[in-house]
Every structure is written in structure tokens, then in C-alpha cells.
Protein backbone atom coordinates (compact mmCIF):
# COMPACT_ATOMS: atom_id res chain seq x y z
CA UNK A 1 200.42 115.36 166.60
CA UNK A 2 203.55 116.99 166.03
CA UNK A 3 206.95 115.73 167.57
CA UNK A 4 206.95 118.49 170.12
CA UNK A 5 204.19 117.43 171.78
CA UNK A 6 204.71 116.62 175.34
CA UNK A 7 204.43 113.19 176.21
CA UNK A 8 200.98 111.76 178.51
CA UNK A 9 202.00 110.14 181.41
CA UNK A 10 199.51 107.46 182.14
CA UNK A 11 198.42 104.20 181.21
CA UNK A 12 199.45 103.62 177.21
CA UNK A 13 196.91 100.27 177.40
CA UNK A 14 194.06 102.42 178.40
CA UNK A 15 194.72 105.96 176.50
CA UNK A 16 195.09 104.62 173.52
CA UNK A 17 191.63 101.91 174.11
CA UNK A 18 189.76 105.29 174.68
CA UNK A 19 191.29 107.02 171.72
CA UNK A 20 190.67 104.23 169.42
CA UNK A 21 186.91 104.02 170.94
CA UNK A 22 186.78 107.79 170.04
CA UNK A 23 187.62 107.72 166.55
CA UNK A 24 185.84 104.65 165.86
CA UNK A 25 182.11 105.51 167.05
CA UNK A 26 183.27 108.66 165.06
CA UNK A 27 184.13 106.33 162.04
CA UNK A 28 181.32 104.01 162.48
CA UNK A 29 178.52 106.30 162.56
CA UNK A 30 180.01 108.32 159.67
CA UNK A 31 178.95 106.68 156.13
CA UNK A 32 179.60 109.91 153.99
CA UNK A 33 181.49 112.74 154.97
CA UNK A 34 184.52 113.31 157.45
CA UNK A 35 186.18 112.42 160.56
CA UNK A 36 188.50 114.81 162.00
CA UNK A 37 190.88 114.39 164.81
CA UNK A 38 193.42 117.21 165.91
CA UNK A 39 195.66 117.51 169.30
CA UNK A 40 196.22 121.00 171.10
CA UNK A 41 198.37 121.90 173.92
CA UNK A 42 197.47 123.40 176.74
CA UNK A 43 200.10 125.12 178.37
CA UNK A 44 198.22 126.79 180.78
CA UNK A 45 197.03 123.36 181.97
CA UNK A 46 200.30 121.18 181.64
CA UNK A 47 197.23 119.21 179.88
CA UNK A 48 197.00 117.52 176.36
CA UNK A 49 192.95 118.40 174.10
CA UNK A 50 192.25 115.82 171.76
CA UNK A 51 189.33 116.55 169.62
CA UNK A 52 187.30 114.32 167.47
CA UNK A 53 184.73 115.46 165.29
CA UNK A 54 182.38 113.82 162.80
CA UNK A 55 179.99 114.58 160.08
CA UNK A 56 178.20 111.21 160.85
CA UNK A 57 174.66 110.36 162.58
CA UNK A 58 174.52 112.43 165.86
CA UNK A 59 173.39 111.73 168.83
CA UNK A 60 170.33 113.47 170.25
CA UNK A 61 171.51 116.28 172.81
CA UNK A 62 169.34 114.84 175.49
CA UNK A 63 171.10 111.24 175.01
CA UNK A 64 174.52 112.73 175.68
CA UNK A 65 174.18 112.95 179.47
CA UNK A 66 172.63 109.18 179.73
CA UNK A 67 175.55 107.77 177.62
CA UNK A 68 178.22 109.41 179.91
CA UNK A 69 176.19 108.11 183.20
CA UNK A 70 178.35 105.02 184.85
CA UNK A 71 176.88 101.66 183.81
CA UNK A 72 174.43 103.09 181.68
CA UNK A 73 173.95 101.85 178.21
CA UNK A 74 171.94 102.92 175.17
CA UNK A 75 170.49 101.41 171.71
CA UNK A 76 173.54 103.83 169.95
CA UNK A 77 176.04 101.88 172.44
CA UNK A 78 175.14 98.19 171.32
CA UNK A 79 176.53 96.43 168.87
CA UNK A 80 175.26 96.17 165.72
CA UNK A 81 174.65 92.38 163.90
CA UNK A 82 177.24 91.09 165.88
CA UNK A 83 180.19 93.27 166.02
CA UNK A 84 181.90 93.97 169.41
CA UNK A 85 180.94 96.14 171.74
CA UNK A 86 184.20 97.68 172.56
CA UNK A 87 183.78 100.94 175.46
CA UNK A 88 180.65 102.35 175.75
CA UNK A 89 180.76 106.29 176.58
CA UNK A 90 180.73 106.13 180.53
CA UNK A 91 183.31 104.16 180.76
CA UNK A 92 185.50 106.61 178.17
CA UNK A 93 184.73 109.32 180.54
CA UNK A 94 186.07 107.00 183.53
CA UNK A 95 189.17 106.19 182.10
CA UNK A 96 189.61 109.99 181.11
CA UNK A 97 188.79 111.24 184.51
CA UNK A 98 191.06 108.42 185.84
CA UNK A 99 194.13 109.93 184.43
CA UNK A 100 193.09 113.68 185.72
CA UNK A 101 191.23 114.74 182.69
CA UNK A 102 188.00 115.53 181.48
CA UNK A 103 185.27 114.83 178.68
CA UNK A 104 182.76 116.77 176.28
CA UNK A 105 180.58 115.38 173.73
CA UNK A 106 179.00 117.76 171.29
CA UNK A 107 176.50 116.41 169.17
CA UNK A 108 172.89 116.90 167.60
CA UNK A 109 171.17 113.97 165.87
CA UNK A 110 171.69 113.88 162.23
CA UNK A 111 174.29 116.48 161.79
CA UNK A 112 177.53 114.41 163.53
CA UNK A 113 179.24 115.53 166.99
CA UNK A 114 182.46 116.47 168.67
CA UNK A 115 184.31 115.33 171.27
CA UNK A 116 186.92 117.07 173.20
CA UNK A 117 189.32 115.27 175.93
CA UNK A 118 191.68 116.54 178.03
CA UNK A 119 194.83 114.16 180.08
């Protein structure tokens, strides 16, 4: 993100819990390839689009809508062997949607996914 990008108003706590969620289910389900993250203006918007992308796992298409359902959680959202459980999906797309913006996941199983956010 380059130093003319406008700054988000919003809560710093919670933008940067969902960002670091973000990148690290991208991380996490990536063993060999890439993780990508890049920031856009939108002017037209007022809005900023944060994009993560990954090379990792995938999640089936017909998964995507469950995860993002309020309270809903899946065998990709629980931790593994006791690690923490940190955000699952729905609640991303709360906190997102809680400061105005908006969330799409991408994603096919076995060839990694996307994610776009807008605040």
C-alpha cells in the first residue's frame, strides 16, 4: 500500500483482526506456491479493495456460501491439532459489512482462491 493511500476510518482493532484472518487462512492453506495481497483505490467509491489471493487448497465453490452464513461453521474453519481458531469467515464478512463494505471469496477446491474486500 503506497503512502497515498487514503486512510480507513473505522475500527483499527477489528480491520486489521480481519486482515490478518485473511492472509492467514491464505497462508495456512498454502504449503507450496504463493500468497498475494494487493490494495486498490476506488475513487468512484470513496472505498478501499483489498485482495488476497492464494495458490493453496481451495475451497469447494458450493462451501463458499455456508462459510459466509452467520454462526455457521465448517471442517475448513476448525482448528487443526490444537491451534486457535481465530475468525471464522461469517464473522469476516460481519465485521466488513460493519464498517460499510463488502466481501467476495473466489475459490475452487484444489487450485487456491481469492478474496476481495471493500471498507
Amino acid at each position: 500500500v503506497g503512502s497515498d493511500t487514503p486512510l480507513v476510518l473505522g475500527d483499527s482493532g477489528r480491520l486489521a483482526q480481519l486482515f490478518t484472518n485473511l492472509v492467514g487462512k491464505a497462508v495456512k492453506h498454502t504449503t507450496r506456491g504463493h500468497v498475494s495481497v494487493r490494495a486498490e483505490v476506488l475513487q468512484r467509491d470513496n472505498m478501499l479493495q483489498v485482495h488476497v489471493s492464494d495458490t493453496g487448497s481451495g475451497i469447494p465453490q458450493e462451501t463458499v456460501g455456508r462459510l459466509l452464513e452467520e454462526g455457521r461453521e465448517e471442517e475448513e474453519e476448525k482448528p487443526k491439532l490444537g491451534g486457535s481458531k481465530g475468525l471464522g469467515l461469517s464473522l469476516v464478512k460481519s465485521l466488513v459489512e460493519a464498517h460499510g463494505g463488502s466481501l467476495k471469496i473466489e475459490s475452487e477446491q484444489r487450485e487456491g482462491g481469492a478474496g476481495a474486500t471493500q471498507v
